[in-house]
Protein backbone atom coordinates (compact mmCIF):
# COMPACT_ATOMS: atom_id res chain seq x y z
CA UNK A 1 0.00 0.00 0.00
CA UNK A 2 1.38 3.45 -1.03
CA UNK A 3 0.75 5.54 1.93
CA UNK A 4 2.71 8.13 4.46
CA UNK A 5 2.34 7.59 8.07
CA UNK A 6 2.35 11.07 10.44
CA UNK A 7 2.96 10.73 13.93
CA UNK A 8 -1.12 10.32 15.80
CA UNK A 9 -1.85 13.60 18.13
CA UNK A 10 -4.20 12.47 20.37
CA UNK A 11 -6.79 9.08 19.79
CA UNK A 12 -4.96 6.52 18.53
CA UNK A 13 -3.36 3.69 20.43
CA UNK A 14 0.18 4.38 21.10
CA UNK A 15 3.20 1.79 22.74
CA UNK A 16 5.18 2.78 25.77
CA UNK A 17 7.69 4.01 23.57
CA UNK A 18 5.13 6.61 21.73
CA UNK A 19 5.43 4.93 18.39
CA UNK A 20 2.45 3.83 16.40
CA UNK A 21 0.91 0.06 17.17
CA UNK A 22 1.97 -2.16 14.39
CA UNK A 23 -0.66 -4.60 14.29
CA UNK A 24 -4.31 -4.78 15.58
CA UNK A 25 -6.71 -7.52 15.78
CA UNK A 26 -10.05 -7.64 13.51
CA UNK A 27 -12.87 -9.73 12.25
CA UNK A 28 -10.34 -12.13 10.37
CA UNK A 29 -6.76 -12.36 11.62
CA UNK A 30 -4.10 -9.59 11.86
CA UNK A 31 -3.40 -6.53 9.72
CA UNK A 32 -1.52 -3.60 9.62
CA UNK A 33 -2.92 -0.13 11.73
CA UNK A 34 -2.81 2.29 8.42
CA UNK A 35 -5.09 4.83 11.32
CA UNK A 36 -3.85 8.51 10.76
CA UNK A 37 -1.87 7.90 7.31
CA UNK A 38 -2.09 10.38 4.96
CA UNK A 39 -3.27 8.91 1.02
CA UNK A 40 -0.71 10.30 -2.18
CA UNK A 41 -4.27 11.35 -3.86
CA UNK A 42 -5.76 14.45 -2.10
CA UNK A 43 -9.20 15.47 -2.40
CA UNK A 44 -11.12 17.50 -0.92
CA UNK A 45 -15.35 17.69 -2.08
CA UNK A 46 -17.73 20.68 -1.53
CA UNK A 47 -19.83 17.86 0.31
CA UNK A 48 -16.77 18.00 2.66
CA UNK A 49 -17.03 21.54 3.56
CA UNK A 50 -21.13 21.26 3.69
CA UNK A 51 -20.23 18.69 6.26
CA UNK A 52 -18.30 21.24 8.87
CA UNK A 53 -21.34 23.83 8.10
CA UNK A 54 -23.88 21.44 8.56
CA UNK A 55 -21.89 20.04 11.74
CA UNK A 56 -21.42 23.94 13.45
CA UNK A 57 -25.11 24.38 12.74
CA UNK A 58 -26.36 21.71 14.56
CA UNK A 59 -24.28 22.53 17.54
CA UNK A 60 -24.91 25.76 17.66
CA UNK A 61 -29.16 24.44 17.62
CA UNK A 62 -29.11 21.36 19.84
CA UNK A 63 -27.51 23.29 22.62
CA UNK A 64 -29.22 26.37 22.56
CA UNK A 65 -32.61 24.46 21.89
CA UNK A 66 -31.88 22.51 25.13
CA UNK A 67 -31.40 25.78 27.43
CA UNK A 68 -34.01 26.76 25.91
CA UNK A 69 -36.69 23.88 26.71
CA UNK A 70 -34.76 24.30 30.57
CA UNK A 71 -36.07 28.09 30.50
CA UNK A 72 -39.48 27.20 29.08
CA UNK A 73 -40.00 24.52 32.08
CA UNK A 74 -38.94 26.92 34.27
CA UNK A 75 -41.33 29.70 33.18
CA UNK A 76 -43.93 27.12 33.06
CA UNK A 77 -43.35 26.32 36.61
CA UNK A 78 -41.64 22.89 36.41
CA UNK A 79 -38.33 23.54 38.57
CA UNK A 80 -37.43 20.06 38.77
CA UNK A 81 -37.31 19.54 35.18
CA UNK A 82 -36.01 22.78 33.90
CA UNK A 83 -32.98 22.34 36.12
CA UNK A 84 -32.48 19.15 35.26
CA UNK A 85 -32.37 19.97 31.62
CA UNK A 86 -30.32 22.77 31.87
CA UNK A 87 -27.64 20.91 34.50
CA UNK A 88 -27.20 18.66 31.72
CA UNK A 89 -27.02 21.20 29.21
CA UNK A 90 -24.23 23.15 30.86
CA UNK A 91 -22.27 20.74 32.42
CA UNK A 92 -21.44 18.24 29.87
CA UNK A 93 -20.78 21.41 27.55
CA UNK A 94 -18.37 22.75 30.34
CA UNK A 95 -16.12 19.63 30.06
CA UNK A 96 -16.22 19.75 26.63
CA UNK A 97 -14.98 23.03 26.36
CA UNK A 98 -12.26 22.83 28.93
CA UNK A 99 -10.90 20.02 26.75
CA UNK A 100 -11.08 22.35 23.77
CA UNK A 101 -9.03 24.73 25.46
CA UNK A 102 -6.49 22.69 26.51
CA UNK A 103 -5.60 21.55 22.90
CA UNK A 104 -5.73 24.97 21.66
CA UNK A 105 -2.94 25.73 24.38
CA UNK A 106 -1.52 22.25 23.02
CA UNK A 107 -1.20 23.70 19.91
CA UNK A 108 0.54 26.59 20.69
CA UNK A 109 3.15 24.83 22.63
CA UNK A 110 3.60 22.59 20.27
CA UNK A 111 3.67 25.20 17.42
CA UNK A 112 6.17 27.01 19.55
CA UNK A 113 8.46 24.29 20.02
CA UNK A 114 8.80 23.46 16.34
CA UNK A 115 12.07 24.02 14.51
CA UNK A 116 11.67 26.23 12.22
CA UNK A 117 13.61 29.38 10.20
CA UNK A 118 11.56 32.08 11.43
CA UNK A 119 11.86 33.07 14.99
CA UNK A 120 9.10 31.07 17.46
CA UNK A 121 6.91 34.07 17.98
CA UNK A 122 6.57 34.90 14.23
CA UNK A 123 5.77 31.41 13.79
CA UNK A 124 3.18 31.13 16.71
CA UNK A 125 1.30 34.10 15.41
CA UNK A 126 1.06 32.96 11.33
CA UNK A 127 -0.51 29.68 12.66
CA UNK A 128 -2.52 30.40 15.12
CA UNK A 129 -3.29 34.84 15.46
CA UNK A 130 -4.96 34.52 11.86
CA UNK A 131 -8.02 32.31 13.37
CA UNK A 132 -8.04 33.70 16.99
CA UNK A 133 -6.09 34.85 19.68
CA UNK A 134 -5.60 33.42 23.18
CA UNK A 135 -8.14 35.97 24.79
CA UNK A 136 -10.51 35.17 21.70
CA UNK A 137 -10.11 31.76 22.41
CA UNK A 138 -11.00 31.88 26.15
CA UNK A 139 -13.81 34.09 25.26
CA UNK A 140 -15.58 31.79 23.34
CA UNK A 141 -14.76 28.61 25.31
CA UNK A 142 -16.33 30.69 28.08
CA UNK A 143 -19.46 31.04 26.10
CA UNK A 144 -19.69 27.72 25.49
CA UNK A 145 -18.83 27.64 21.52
CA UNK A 146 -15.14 26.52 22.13
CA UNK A 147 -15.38 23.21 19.12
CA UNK A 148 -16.52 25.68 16.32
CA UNK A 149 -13.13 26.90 16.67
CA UNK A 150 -11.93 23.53 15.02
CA UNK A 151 -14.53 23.30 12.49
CA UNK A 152 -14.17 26.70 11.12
CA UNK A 153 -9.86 25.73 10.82
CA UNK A 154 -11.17 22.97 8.95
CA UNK A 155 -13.47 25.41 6.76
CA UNK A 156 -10.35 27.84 5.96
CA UNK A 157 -8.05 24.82 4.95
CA UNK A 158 -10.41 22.80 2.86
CA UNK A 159 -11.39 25.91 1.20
CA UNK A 160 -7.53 27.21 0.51
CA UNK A 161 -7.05 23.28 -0.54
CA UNK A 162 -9.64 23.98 -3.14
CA UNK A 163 -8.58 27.02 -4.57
CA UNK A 164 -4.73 26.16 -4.31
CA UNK A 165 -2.92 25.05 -7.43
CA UNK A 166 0.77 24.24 -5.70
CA UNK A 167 0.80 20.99 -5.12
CA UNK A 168 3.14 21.21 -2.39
CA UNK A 169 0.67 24.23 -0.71
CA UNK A 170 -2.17 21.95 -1.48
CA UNK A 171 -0.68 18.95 0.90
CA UNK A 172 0.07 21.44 3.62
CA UNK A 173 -3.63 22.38 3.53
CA UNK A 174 -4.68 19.13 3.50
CA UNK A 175 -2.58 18.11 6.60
CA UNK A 176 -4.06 20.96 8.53
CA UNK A 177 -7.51 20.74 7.12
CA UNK A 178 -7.62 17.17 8.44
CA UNK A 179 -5.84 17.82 11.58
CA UNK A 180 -8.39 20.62 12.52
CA UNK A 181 -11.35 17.85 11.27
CA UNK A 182 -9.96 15.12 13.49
CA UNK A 183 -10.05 17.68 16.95
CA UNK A 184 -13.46 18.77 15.28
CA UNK A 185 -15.29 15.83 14.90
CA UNK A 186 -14.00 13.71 18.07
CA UNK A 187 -15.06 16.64 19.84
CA UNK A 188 -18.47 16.57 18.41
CA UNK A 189 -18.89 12.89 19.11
CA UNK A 190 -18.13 13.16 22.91
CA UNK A 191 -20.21 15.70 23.07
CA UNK A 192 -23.08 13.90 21.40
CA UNK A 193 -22.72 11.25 23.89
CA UNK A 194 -21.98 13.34 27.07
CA UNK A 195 -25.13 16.22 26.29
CA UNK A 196 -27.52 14.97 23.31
CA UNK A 197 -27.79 11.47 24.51
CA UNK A 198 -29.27 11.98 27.98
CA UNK A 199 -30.42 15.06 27.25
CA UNK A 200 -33.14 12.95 25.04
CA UNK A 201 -33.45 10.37 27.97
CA UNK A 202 -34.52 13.16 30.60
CA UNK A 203 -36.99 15.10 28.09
CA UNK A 204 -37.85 12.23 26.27
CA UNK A 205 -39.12 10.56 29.70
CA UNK A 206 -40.61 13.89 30.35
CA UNK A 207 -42.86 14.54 27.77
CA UNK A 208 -44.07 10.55 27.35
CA UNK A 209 -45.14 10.92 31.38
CA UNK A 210 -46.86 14.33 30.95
CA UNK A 211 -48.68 12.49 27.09
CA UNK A 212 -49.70 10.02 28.90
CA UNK A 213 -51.35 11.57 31.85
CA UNK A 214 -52.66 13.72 29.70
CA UNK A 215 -54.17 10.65 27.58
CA UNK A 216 -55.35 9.19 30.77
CA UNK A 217 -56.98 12.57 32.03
CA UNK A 218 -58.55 13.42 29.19
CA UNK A 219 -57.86 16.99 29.78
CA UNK A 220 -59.13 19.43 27.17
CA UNK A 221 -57.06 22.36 27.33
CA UNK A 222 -54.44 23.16 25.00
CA UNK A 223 -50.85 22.04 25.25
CA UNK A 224 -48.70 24.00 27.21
CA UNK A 225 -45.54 25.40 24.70
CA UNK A 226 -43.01 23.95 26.27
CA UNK A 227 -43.91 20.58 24.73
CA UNK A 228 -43.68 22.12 21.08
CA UNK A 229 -40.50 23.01 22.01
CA UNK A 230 -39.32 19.75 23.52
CA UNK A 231 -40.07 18.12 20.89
CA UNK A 232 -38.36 20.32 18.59
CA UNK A 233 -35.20 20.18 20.50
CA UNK A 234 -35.43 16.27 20.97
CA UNK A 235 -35.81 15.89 17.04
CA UNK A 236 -32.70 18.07 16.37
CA UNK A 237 -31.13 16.21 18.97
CA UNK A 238 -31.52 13.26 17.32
CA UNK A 239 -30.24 14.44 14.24
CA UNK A 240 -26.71 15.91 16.88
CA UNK A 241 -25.99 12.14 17.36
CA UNK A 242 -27.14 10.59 14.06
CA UNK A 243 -24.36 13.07 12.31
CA UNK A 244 -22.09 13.25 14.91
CA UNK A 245 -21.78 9.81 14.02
CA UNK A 246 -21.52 10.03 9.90
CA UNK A 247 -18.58 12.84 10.03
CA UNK A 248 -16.60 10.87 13.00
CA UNK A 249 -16.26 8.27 10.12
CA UNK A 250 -15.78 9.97 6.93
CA UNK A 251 -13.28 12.12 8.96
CA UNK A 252 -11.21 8.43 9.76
CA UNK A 253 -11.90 7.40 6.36
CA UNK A 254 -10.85 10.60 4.86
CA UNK A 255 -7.00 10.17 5.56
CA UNK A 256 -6.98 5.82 4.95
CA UNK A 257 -5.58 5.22 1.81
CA UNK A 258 -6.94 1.77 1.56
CA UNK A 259 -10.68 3.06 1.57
CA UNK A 260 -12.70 5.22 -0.57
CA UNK A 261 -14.52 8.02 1.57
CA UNK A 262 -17.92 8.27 1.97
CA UNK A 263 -20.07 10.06 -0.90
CA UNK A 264 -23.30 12.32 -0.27
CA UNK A 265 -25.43 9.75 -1.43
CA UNK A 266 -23.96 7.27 0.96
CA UNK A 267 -23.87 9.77 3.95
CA UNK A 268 -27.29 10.53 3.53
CA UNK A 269 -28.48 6.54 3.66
CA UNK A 270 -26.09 6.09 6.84
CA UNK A 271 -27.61 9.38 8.27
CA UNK A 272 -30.90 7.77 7.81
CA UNK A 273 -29.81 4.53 9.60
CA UNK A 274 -28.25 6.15 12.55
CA UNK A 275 -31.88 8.13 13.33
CA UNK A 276 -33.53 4.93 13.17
CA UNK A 277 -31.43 2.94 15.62
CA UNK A 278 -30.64 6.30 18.03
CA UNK A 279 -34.67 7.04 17.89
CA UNK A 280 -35.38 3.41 18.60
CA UNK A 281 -32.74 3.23 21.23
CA UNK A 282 -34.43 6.19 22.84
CA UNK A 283 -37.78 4.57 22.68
CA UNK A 284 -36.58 1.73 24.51
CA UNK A 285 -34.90 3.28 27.29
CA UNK A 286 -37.16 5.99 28.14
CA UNK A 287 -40.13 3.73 28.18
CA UNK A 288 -38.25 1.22 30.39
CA UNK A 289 -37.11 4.09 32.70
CA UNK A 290 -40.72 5.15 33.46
CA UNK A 291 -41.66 1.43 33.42
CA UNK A 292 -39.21 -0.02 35.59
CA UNK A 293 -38.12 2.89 37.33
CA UNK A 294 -35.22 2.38 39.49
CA UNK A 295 -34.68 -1.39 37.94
CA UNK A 296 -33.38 0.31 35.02
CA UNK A 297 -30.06 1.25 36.45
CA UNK A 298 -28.96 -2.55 36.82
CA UNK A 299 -30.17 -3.43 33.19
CA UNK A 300 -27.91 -0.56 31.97
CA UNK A 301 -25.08 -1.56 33.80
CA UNK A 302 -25.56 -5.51 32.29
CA UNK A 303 -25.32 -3.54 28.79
CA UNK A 304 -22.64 -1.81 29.29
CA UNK A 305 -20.77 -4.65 30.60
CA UNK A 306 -21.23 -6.55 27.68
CA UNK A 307 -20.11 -3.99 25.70
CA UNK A 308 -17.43 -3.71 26.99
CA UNK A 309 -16.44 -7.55 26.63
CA UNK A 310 -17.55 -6.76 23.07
CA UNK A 311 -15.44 -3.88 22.24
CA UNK A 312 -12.26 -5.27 23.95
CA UNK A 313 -12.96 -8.31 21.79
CA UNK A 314 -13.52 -6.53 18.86
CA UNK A 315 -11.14 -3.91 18.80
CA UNK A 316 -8.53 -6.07 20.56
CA UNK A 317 -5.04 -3.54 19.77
CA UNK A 318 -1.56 -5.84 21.25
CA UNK A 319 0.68 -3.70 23.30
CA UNK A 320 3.55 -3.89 26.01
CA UNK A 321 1.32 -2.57 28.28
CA UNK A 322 -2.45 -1.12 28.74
CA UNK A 323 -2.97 2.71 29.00
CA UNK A 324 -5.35 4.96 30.58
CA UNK A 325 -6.22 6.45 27.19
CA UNK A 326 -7.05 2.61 26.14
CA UNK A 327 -9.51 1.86 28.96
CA UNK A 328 -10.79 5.12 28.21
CA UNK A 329 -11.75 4.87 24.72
CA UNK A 330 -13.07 0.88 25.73
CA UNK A 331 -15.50 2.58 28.51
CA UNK A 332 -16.56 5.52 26.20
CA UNK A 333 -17.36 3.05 23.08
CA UNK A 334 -19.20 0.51 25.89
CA UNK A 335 -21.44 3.93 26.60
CA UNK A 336 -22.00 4.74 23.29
CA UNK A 337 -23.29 1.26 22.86
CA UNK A 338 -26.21 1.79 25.02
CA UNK A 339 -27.40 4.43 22.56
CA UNK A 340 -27.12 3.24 19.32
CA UNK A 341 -24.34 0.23 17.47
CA UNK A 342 -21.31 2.09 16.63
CA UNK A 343 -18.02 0.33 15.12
CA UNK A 344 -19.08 -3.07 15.81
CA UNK A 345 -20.17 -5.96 13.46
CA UNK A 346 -23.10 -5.11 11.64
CA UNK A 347 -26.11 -7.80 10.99
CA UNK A 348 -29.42 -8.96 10.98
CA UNK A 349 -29.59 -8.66 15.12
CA UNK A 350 -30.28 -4.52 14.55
CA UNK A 351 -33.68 -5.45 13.32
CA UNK A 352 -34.72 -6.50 16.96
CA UNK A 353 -33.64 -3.54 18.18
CA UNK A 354 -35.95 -1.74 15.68
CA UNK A 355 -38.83 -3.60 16.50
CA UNK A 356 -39.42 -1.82 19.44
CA UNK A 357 -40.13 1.21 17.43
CA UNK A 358 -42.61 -0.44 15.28
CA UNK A 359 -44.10 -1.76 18.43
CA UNK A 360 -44.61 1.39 20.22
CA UNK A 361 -45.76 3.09 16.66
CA UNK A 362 -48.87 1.02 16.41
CA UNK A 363 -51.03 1.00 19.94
CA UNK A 364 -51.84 -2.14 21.66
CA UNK A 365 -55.01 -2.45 23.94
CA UNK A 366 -53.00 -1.28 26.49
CA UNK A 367 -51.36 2.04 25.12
CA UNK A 368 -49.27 3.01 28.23
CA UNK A 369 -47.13 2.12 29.62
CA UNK A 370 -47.86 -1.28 27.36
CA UNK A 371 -47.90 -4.77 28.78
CA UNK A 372 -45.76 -6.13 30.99
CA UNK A 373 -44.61 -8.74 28.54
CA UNK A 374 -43.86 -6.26 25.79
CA UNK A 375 -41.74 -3.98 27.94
CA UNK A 376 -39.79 -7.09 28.75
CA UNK A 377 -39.24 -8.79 25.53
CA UNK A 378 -38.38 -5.09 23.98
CA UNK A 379 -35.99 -4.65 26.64
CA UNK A 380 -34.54 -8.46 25.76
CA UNK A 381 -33.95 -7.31 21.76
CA UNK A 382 -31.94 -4.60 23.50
CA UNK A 383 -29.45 -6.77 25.16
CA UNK A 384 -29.55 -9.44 22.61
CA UNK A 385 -28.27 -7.74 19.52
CA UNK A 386 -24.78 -7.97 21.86
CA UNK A 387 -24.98 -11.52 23.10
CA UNK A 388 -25.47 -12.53 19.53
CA UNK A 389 -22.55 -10.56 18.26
CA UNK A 390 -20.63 -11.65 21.16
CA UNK A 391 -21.23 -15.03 19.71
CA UNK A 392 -20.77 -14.67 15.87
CA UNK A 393 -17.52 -12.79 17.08
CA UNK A 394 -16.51 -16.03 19.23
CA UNK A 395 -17.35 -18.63 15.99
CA UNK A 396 -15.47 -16.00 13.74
CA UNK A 397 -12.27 -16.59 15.85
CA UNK A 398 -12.88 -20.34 15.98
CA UNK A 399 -13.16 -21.21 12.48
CA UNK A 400 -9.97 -18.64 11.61
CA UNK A 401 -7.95 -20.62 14.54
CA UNK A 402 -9.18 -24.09 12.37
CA UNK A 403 -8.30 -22.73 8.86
CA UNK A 404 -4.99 -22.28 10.48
């Protein structure tokens, strides 16, 4: 394979001695890591930069639509729930922009320290003063906006990539353009996971209790606004994750030279996937949560376990020695897990997991919160798409160890 290796910044899995992992373990025997390798053909597509709009955009609208729907329970005289919405608005958003600060100071030091011609200061301030200055930089990781900062590098560079005819100009472009994507779209995952995720478990549980009282009241007034907007800012949540998800993988495929990156077409099929297993997901778990109330936390914890015998199976990377970036990244992929399948082997088992959707689409003769049987067997498809991936994994690794 023709391909140029760069040294990883931040994600990838590293030896004691900081050099890349030579081999990892996948579906069928061993191959080479080619993670973080830049490809000799460079291209960058307009459906690239429509990406890192699209991706600022719904940042900017799932986050502000969830302080929002905090505000509107508070005005409406819900305290417990507006609180709650907005203590898991700000906080998870707090953490993620502390982390974005502390690359951007990363970057400086490590722009600083690089040998170059020009004295360090002049150097520092071409890379870094034309996007935004320290004090800029605080200011709007104060404000909560920190990981635009990354997508609008990547904006600038693809952009200069596309009108640049030098080839050698073009390549530098490209290495930034992908570096900034890489900081950009890990940060937008996490923060899909840590904010969008239970944010639609909390107001998702919400508005099916206050429905279905409603239902069972009979109540003729009106609905109160804040349920417009809920709903509003659970569907563009939804649509957060389901993305999140679709430019965290054409940004890894984007620099592999032994894959072809994902076209619109393609992106807009997987988009369509990833909203049917994250809504289905979320149909599950709220309606177990109000269901099974407190029982839920156990039946979590069982998933997450599995997942993480799953992913450690899966994604099973030999090195001298385990770090605490590995367990990490095993314990964040386990949690992901519980919201929708990411990076695991794909296969018929999703389909019980979408049942549940169809089931709760069409209303039984007991509407809410459904019969005990159904809430069970739902919540079974839920853990069984892993046990029987757990197992096709185990046969996989049985029959390879016979052809050998």
């Amino acid at each position: 394979m023709i391909c140029r290796k760069n040294k990883p910044k931040l994600i990838f899995f590293l030896d004691h001695q900081g050099s890349p992992t030579s081999t990892d373990h996948e579906d069928i025997g061993t191959s080479v890591v080619t993670s973080d390798r830049i490809p000799r053909i460079l291209v960058v597509r307009s459906f690239d930069l429509f990406c890192f709009i699209f991706a600022m955009g719904s940042y900017l609208f799932d986050f502000f639509s969830d302080i929002a729907v905090g505000i509107a329970h508070l005005h409406a005289g819900r305290i417990v729930s507006g609180c709650l919405v907005i203590l898991f608005s700000l906080l998870p958003s707090f953490i993620l922009n502390i982390v974005t600060f502390v690359w951007i100071l990363d970057d400086d030091v490590r722009i600083s320290r690089k040998p170059t011609d020009k004295p360090r200061q002049e150097t520092t301030k071409s890379e870094n003063s034309k996007f935004l200055s320290l004090f800029s930089a605080t200011v709007l990781c104060v404000c909560q906006l920190g990981p635009l900062f990354w997508y609008y590098k990547a904006f600038h560079y693809g952009q200069e990539f596309k009108k640049n005819k030098d080839e050698t100009e073009k390549r530098r472009l490209f290495f930034r353009m992908v570096e900034a994507e890489r900081d950009a779209t890990l940060l937008r995952f996490f923060e899909a996971y840590l904010e969008s995720a239970p944010q639609l478990i909390i107001q998702g549980t919400m508005i099916i209790d206050f429905l279905w009282i409603r239902h069972a009241t009979v109540s003729p007034a009106p609905l109160p606004f804040w349920v417009y907007l809920q709903c509003v800012s659970m569907i563009i949540s939804v649509i957060s994750i389901s993305w999140s998800i679709i430019v965290q993988n054409r940004s890894v495929r984007m620099v592999r030279d032994d894959k072809v990156n994902i076209y619109p077409h393609e992106a807009v099929l997987q988009f369509l996937w990833r909203i049917s297993t994250v809504f289905s997901r979320l149909l599950v778990i709220c309606f177990a949560v109000l269901f099974f109330k407190s029982c839920v936390i156990p039946m979590v914890a069982i998933h997450v376990l599995m997942s993480i015998i799953h992913v450690s199976m899966l994604q099973f990377v030999v090195l001298e020695g385990l770090s605490g970036l590995e367990i990490a990244l095993v314990l964040i992929n386990a949690a992901i897990h519980v919201f929708t399948p990411f990076n695991m082997a794909e296969g018929d088992t999703h389909i019980l997991s979408s049942t549940a959707s169809i089931r709760f689409a069409f209303p039984t003769y007991q509407l809410y919160p459904m019969d005990r049987h159904g809430n069970i067997r739902h919540w079974s498809y839920f853990h069984d798409d892993l046990l029987q991936l757990l197992s096709s994994k185990q046969k996989k690794a049985q029959t390879y160890s016979a052809d050998e």
